[in-house]
PDB file of N, CA and C in Angstrom:
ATOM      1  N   UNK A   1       0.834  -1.180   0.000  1.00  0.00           N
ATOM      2  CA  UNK A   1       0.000   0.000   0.000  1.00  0.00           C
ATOM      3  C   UNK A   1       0.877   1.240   0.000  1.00  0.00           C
ATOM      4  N   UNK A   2       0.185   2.187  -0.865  1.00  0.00           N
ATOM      5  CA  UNK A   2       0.890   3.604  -0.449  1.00  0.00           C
ATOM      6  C   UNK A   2       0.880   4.217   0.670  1.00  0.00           C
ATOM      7  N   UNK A   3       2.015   4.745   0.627  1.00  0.00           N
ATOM      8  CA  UNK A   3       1.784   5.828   1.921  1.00  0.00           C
ATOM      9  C   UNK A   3       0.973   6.819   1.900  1.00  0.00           C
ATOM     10  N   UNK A   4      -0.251   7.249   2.778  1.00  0.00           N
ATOM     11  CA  UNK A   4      -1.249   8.048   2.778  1.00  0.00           C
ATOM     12  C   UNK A   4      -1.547   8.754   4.498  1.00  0.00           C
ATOM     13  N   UNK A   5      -2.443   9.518   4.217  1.00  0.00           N
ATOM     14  CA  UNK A   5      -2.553  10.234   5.600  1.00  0.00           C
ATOM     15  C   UNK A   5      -3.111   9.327   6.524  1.00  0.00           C
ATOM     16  N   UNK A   6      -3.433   9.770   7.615  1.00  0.00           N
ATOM     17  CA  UNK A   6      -4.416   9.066   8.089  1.00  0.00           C
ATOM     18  C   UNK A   6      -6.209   9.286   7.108  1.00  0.00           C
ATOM     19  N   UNK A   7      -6.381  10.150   6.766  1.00  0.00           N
ATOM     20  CA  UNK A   7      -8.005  10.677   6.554  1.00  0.00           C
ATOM     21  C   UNK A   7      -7.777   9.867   5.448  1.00  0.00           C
ATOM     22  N   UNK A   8      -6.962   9.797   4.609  1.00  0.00           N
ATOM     23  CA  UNK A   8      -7.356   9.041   3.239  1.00  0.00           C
ATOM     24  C   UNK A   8      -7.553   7.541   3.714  1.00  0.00           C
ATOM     25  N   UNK A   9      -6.713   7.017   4.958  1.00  0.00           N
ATOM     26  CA  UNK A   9      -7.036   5.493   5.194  1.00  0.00           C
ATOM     27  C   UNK A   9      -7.951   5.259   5.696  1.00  0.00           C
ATOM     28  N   UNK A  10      -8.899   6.215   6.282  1.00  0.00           N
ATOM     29  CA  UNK A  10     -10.133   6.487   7.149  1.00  0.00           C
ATOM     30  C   UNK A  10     -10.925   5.908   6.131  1.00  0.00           C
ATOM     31  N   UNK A  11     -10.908   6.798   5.109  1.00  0.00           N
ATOM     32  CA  UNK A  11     -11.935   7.700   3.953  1.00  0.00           C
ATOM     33  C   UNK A  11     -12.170   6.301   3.107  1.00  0.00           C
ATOM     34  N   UNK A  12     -10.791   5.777   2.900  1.00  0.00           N
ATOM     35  CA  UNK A  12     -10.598   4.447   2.145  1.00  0.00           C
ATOM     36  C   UNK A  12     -11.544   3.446   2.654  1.00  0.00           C
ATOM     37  N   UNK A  13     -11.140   2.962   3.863  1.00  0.00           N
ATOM     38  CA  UNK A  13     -11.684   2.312   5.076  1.00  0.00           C
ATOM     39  C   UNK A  13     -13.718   1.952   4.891  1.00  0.00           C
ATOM     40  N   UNK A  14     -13.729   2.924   5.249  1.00  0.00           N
ATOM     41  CA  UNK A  14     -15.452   3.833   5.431  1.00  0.00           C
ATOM     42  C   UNK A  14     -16.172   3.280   3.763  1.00  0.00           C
ATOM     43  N   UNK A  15     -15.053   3.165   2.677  1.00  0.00           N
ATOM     44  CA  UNK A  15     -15.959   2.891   1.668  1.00  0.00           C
ATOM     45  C   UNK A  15     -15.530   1.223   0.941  1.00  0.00           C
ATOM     46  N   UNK A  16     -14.359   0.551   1.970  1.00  0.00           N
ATOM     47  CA  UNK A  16     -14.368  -0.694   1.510  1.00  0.00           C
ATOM     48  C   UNK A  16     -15.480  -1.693   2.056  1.00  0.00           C
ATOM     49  N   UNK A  17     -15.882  -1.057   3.555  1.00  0.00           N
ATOM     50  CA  UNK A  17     -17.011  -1.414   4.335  1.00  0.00           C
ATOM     51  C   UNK A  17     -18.546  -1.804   3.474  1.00  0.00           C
ATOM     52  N   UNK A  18     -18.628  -0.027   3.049  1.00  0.00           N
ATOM     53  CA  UNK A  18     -19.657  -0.096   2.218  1.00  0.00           C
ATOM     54  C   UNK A  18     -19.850  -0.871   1.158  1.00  0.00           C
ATOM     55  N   UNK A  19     -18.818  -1.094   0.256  1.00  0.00           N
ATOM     56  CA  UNK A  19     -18.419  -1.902  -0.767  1.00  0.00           C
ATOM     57  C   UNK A  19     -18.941  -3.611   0.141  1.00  0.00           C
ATOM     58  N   UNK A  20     -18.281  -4.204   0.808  1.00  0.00           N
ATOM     59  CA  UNK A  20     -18.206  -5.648   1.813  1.00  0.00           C
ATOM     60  C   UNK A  20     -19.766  -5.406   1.664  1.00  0.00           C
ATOM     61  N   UNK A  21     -20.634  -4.975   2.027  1.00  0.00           N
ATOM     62  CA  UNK A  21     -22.080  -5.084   2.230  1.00  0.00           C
ATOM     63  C   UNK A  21     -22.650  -5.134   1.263  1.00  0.00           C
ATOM     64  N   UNK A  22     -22.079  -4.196   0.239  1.00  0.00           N
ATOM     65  CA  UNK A  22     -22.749  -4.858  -1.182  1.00  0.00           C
ATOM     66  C   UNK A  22     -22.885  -5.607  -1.734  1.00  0.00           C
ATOM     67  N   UNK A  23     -21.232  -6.308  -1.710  1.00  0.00           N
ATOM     68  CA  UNK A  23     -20.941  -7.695  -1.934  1.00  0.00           C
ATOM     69  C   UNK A  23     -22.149  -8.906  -1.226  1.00  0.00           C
ATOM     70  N   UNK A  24     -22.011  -8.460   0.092  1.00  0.00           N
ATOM     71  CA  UNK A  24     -22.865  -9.667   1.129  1.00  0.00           C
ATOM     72  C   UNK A  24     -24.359  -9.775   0.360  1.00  0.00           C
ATOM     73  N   UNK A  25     -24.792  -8.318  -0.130  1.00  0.00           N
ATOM     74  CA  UNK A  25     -26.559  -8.693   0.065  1.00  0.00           C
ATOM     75  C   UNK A  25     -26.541  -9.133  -1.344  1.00  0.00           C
ATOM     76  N   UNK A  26     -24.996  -8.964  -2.144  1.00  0.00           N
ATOM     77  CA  UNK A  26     -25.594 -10.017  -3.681  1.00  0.00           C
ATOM     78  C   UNK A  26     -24.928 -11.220  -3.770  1.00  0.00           C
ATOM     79  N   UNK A  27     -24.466 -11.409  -2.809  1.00  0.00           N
ATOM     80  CA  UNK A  27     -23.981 -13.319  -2.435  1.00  0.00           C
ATOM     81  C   UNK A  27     -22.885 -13.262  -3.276  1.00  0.00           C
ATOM     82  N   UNK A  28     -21.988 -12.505  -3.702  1.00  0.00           N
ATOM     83  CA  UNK A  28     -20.323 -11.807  -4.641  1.00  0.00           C
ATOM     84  C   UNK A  28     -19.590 -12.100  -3.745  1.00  0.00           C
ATOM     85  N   UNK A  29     -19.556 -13.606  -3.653  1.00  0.00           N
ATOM     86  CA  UNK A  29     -18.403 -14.369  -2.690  1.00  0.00           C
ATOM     87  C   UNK A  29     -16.899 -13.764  -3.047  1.00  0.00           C
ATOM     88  N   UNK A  30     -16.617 -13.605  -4.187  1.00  0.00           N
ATOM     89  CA  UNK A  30     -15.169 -13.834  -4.908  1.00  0.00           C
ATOM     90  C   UNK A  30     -15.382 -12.122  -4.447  1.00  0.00           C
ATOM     91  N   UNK A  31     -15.891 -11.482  -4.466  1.00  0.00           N
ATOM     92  CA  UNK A  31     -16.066  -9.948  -4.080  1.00  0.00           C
ATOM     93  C   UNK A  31     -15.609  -9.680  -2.943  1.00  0.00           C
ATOM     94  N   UNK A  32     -16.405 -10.231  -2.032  1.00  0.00           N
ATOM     95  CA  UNK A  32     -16.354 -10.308  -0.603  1.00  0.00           C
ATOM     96  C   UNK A  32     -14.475 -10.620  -0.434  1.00  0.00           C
ATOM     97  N   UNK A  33     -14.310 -11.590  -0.514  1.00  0.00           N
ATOM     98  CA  UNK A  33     -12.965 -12.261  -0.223  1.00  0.00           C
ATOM     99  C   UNK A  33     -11.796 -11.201  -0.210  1.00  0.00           C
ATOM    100  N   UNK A  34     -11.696 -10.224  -1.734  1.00  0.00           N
ATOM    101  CA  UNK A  34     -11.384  -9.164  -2.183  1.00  0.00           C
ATOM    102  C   UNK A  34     -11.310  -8.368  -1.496  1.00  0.00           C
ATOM    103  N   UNK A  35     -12.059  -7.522  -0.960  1.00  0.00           N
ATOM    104  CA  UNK A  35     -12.615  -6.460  -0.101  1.00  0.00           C
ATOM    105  C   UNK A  35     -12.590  -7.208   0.922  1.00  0.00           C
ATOM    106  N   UNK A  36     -12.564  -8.150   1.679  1.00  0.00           N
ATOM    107  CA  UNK A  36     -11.997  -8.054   3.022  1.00  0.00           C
ATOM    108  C   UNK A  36      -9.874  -8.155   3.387  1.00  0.00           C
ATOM    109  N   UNK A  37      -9.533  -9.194   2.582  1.00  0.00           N
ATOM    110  CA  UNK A  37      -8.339  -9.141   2.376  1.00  0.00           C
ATOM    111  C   UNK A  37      -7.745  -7.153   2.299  1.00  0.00           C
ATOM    112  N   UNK A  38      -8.173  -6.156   1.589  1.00  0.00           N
ATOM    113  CA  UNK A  38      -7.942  -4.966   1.709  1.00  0.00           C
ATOM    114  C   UNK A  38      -8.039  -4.135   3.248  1.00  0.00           C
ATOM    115  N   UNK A  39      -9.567  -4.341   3.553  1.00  0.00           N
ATOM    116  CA  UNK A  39     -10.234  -3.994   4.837  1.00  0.00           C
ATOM    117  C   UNK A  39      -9.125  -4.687   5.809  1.00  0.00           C
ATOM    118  N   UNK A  40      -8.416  -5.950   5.668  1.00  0.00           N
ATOM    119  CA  UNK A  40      -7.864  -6.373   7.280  1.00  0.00           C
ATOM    120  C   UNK A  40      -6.200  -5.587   6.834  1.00  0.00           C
ATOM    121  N   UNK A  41      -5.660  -5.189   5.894  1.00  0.00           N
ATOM    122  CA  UNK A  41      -4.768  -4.181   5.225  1.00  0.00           C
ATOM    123  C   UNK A  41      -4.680  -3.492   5.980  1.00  0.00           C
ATOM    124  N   UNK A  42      -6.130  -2.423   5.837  1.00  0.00           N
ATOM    125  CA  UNK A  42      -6.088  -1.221   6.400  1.00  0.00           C
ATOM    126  C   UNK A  42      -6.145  -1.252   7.587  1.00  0.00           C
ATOM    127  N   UNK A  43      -7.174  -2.000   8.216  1.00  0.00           N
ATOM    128  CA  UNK A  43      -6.899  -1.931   9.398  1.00  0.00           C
ATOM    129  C   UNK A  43      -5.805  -2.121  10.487  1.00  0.00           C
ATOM    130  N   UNK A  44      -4.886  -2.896   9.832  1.00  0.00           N
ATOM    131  CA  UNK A  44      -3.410  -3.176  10.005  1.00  0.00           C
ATOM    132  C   UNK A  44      -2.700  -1.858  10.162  1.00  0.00           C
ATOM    133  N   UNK A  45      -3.162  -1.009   9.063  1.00  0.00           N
ATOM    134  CA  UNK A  45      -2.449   0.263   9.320  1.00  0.00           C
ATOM    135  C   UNK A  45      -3.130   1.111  10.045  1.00  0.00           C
ATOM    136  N   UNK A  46      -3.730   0.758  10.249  1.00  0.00           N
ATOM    137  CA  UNK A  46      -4.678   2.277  11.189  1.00  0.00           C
ATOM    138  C   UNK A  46      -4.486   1.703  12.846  1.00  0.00           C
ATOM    139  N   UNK A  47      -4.422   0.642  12.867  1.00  0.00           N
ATOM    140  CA  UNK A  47      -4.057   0.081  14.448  1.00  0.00           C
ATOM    141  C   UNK A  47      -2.846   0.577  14.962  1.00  0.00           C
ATOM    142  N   UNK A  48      -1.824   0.874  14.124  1.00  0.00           N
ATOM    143  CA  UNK A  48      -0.898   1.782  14.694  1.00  0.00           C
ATOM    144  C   UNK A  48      -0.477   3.302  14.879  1.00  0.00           C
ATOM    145  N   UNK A  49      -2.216   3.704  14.630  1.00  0.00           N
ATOM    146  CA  UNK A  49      -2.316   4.969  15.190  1.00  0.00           C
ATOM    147  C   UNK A  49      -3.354   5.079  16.315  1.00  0.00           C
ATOM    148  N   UNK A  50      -2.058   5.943  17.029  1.00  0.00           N
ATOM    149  CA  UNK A  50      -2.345   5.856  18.763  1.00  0.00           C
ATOM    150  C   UNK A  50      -3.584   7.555  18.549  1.00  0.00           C
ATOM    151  N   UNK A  51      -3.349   8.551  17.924  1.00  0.00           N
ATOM    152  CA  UNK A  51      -3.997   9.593  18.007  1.00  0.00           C
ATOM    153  C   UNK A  51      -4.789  10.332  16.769  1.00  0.00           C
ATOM    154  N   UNK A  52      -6.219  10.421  17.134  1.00  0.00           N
ATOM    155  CA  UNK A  52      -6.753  10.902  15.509  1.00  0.00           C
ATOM    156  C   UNK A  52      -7.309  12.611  15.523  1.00  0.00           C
ATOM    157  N   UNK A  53      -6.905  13.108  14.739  1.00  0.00           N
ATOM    158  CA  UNK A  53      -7.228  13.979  14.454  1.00  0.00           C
ATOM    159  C   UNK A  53      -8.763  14.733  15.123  1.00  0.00           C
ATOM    160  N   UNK A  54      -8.864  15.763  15.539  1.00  0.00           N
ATOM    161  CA  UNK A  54     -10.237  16.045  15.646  1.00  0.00           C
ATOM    162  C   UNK A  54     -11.204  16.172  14.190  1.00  0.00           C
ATOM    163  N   UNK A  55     -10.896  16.437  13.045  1.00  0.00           N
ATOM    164  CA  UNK A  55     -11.474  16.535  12.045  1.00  0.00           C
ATOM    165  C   UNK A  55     -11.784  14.937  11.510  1.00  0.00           C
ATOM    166  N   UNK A  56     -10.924  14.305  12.002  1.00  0.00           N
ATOM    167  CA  UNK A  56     -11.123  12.740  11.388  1.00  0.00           C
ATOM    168  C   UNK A  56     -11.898  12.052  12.580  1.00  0.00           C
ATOM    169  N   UNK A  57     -12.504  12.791  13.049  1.00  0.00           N
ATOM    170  CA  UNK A  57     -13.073  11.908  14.774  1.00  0.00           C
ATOM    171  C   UNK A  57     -14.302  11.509  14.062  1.00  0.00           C
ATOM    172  N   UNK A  58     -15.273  12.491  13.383  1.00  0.00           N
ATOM    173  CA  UNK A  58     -16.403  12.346  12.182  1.00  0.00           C
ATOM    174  C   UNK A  58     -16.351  10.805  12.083  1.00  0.00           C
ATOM    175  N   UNK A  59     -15.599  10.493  10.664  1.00  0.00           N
ATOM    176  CA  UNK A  59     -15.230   9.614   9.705  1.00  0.00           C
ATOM    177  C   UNK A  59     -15.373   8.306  10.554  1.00  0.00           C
ATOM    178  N   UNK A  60     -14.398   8.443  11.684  1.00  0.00           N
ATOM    179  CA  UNK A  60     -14.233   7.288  12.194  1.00  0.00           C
ATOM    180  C   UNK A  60     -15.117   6.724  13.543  1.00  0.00           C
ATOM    181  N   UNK A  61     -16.259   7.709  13.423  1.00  0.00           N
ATOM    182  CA  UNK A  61     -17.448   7.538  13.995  1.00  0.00           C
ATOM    183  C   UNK A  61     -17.922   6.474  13.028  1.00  0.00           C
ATOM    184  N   UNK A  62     -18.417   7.173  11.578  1.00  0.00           N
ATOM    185  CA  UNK A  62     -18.678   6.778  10.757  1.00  0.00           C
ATOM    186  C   UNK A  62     -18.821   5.416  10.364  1.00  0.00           C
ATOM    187  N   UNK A  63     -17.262   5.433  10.016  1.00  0.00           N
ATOM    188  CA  UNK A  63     -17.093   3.822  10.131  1.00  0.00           C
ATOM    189  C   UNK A  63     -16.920   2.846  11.133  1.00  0.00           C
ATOM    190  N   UNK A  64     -16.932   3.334  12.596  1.00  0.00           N
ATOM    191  CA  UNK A  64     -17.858   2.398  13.882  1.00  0.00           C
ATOM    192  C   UNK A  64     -18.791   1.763  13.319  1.00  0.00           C
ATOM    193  N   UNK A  65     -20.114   2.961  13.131  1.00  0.00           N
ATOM    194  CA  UNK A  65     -21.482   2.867  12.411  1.00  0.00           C
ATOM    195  C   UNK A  65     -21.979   2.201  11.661  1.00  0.00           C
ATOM    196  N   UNK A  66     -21.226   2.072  10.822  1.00  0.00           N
ATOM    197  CA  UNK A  66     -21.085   0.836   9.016  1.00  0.00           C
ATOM    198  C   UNK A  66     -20.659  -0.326   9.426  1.00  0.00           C
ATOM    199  N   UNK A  67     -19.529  -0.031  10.285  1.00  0.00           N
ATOM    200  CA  UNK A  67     -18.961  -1.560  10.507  1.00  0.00           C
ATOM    201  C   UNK A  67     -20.375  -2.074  11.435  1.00  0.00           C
ATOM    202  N   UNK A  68     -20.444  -1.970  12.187  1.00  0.00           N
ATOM    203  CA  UNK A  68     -21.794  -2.308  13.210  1.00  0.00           C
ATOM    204  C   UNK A  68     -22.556  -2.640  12.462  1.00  0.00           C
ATOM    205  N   UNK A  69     -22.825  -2.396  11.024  1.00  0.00           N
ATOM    206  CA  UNK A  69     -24.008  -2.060  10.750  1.00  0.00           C
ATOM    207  C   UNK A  69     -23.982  -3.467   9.788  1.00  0.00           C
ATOM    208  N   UNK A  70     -22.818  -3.677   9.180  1.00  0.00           N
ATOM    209  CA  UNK A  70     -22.136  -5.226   8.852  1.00  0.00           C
ATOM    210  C   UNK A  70     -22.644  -5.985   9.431  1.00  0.00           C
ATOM    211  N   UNK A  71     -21.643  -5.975  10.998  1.00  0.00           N
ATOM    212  CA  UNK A  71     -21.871  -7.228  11.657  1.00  0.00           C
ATOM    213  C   UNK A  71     -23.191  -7.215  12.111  1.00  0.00           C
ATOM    214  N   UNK A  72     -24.342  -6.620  12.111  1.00  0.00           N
ATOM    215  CA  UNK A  72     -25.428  -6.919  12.538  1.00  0.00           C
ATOM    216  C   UNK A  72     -25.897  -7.865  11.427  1.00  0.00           C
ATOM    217  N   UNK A  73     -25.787  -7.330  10.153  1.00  0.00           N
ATOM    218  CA  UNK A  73     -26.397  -8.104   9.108  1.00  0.00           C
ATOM    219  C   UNK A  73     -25.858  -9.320   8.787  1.00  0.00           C
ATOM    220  N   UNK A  74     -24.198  -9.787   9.010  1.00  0.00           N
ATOM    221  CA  UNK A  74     -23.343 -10.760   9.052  1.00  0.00           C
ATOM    222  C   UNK A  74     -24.373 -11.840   9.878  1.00  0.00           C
ATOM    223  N   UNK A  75     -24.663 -11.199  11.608  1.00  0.00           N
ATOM    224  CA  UNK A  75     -24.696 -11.880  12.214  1.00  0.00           C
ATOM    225  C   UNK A  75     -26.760 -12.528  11.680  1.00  0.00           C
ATOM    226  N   UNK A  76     -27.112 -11.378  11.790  1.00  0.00           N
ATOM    227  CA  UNK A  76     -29.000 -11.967  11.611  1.00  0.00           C
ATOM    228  C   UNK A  76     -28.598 -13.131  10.712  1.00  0.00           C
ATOM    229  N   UNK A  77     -27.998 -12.960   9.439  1.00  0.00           N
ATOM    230  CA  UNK A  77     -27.625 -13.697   8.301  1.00  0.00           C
ATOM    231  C   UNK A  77     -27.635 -14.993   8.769  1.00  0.00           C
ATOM    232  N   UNK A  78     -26.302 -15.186   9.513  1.00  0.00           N
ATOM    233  CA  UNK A  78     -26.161 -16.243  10.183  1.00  0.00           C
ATOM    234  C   UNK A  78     -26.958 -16.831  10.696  1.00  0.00           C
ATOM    235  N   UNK A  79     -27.968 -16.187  11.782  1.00  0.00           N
ATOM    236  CA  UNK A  79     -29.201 -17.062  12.536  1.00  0.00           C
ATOM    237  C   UNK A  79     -29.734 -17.450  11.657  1.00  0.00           C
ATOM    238  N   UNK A  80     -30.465 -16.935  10.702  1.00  0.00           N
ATOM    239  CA  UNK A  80     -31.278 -17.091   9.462  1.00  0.00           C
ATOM    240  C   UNK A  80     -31.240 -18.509   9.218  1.00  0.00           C
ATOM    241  N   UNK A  81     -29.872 -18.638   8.775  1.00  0.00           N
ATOM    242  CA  UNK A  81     -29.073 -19.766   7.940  1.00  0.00           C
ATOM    243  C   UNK A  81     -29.334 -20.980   9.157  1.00  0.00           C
ATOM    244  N   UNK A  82     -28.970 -20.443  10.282  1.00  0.00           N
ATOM    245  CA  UNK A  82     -29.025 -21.661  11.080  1.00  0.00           C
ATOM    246  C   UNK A  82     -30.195 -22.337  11.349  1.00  0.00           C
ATOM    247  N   UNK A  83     -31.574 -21.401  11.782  1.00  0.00           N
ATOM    248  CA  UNK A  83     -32.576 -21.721  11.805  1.00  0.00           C
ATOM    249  C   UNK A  83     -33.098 -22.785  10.637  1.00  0.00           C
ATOM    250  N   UNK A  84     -32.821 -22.181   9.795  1.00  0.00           N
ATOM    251  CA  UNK A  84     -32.770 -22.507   8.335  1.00  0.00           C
ATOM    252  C   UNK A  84     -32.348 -24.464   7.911  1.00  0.00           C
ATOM    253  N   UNK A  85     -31.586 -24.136   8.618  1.00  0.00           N
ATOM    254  CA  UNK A  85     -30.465 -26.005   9.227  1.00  0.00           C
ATOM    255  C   UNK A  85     -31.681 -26.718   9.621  1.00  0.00           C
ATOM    256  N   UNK A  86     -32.082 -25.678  10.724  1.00  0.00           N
ATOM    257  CA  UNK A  86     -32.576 -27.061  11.970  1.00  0.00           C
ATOM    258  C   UNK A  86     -33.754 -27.435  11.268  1.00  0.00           C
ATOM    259  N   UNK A  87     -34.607 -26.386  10.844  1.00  0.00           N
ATOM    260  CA  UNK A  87     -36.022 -26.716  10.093  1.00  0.00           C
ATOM    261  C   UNK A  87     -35.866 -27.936   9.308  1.00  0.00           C
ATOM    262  N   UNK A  88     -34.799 -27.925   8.801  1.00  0.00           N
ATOM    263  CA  UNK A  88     -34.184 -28.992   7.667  1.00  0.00           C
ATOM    264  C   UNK A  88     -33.829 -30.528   8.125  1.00  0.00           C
ATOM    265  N   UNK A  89     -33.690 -30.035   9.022  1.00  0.00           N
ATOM    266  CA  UNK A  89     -32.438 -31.031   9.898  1.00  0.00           C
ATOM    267  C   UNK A  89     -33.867 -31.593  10.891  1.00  0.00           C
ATOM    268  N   UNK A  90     -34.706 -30.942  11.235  1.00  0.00           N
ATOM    269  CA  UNK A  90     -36.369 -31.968  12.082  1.00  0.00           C
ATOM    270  C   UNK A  90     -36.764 -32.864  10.965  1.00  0.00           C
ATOM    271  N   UNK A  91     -36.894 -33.795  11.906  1.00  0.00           N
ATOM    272  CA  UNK A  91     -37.886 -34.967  11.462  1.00  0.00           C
ATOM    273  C   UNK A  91     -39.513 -34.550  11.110  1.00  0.00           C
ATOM    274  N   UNK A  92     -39.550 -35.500  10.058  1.00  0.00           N
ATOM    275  CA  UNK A  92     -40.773 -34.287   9.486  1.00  0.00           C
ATOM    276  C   UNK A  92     -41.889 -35.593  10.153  1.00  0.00           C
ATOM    277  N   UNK A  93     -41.788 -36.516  10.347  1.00  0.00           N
ATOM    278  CA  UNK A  93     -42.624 -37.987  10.977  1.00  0.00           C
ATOM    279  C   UNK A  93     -42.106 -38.126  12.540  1.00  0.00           C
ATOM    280  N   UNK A  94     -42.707 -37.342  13.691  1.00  0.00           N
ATOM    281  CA  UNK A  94     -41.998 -37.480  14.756  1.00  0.00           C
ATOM    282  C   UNK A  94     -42.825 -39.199  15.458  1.00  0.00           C
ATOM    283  N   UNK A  95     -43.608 -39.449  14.920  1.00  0.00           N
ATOM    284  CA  UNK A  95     -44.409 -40.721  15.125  1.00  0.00           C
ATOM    285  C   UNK A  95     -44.914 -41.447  14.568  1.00  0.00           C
ATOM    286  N   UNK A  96     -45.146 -42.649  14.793  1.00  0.00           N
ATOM    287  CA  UNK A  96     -46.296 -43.427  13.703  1.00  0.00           C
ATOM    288  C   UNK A  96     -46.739 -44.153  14.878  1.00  0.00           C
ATOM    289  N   UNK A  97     -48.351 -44.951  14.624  1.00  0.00           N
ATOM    290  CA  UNK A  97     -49.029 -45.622  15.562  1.00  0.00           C
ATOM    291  C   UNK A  97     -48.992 -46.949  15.151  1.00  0.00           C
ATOM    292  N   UNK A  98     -49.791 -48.088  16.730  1.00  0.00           N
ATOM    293  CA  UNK A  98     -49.516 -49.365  16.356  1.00  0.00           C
ATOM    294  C   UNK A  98     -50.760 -49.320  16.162  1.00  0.00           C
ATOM    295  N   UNK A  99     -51.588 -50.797  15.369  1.00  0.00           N
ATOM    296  CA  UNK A  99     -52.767 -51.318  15.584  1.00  0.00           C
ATOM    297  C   UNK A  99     -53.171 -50.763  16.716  1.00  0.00           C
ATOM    298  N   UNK A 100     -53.198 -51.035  17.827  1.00  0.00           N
ATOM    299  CA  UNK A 100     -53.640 -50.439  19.002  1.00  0.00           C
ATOM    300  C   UNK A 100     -53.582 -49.100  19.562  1.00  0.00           C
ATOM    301  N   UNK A 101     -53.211 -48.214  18.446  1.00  0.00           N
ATOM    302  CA  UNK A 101     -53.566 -46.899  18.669  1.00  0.00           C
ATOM    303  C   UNK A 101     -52.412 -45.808  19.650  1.00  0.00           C
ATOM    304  N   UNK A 102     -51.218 -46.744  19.787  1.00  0.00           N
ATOM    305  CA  UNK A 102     -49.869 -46.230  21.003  1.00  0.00           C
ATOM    306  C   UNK A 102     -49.214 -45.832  19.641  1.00  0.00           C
ATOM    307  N   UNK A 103     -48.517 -44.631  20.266  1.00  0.00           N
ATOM    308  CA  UNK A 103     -47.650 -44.345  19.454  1.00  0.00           C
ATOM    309  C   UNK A 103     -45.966 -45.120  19.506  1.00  0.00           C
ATOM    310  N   UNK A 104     -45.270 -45.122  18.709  1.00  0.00           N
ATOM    311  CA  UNK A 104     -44.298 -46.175  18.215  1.00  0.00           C
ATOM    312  C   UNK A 104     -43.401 -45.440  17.860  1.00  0.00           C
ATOM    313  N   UNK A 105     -42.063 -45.632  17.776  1.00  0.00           N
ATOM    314  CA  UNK A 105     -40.675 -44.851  17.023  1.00  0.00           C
ATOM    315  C   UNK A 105     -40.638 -45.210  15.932  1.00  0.00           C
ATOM    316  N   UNK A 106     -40.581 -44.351  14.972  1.00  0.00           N
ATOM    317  CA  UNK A 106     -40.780 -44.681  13.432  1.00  0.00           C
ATOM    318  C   UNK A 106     -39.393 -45.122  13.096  1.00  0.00           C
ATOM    319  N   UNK A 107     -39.935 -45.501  11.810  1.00  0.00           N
ATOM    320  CA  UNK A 107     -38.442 -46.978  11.318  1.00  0.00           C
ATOM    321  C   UNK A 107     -38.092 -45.956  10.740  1.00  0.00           C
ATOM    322  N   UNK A 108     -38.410 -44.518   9.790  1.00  0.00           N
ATOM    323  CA  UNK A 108     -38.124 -43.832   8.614  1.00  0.00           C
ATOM    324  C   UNK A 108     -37.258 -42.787   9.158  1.00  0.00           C
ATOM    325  N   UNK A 109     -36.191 -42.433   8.526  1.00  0.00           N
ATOM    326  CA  UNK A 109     -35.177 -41.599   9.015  1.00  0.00           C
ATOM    327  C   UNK A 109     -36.177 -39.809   9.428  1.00  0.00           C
ATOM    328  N   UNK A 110     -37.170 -40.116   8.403  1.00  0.00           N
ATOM    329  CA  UNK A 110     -37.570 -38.820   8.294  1.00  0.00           C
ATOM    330  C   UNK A 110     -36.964 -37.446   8.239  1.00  0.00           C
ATOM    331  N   UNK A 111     -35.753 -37.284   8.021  1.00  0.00           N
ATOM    332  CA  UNK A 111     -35.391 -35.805   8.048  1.00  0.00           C
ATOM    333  C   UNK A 111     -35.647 -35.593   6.684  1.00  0.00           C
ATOM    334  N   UNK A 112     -35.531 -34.337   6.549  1.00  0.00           N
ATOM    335  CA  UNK A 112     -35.661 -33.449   5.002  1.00  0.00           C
ATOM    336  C   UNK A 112     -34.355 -33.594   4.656  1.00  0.00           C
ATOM    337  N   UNK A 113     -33.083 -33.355   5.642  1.00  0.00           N
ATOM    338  CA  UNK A 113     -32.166 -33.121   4.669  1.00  0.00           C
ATOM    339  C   UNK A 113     -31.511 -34.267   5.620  1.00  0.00           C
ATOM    340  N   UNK A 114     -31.021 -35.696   4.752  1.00  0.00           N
ATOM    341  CA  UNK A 114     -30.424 -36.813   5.293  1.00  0.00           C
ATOM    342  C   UNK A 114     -28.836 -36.823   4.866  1.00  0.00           C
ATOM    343  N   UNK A 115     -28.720 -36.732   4.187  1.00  0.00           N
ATOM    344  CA  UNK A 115     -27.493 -36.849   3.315  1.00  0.00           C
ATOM    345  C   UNK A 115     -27.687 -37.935   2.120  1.00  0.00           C
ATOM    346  N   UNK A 116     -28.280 -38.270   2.016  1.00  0.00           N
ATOM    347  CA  UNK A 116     -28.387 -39.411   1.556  1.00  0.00           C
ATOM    348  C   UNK A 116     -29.458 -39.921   0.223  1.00  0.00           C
ATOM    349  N   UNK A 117     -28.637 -40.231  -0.589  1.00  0.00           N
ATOM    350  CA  UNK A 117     -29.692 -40.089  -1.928  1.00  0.00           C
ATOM    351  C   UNK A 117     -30.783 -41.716  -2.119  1.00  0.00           C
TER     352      UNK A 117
END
């Protein structure tokens, strides 16, 4: 990377973020990968500044804000997906009955998603 101020690595920063989220909500895996490899860059360089500017205090509000605003969507994403598993992953036959009307442990694997063709 070039050598730059701090505000330009801010400024940089603040819009690779924005960029990462774009990527996320159009599933631009090979995007994503890209733009984070840069993002952990910068942040590399900005971790070794101990003091920021009052004019750059803004910016790097800013990108608190965005980043937060990521990992919220990173994270819902995630539950989503997981929920998403288990629905998949329940037995869709939690019973079957005998002649006599008791319920019985079914022989059938019943899940939706078994592995198995």
């Amino acid at each position: 990377m070039a050598t730059r101020t701090t505000r330009q690595y801010l400024t940089r920063l603040h819009s690779v973020i924005l960029t990462e989220r774009a990527y996320a909500k159009t599933l631009d895996m090979e995007g994503m990968s890209a733009v984070m490899t840069e993002k952990e860059e910068l942040v590399q360089v900005l971790a070794h500044i101990k003091i920021i500017d009052d004019q750059d205090k803004s910016i790097a509000a800013l990108i608190r804000l965005e980043n937060r605003r990521n990992a919220f969507l990173f994270k819902s994403t995630l539950g989503w997906i997981r929920e998403t598993m288990e629905f998949f992953g329940q037995k869709t036959v939690t019973s079957t009955y005998s002649p006599n009307a008791s319920a019985i442990a079914s022989q059938i694997n019943g899940r939706l998603l078994s592995g198995k063709i």
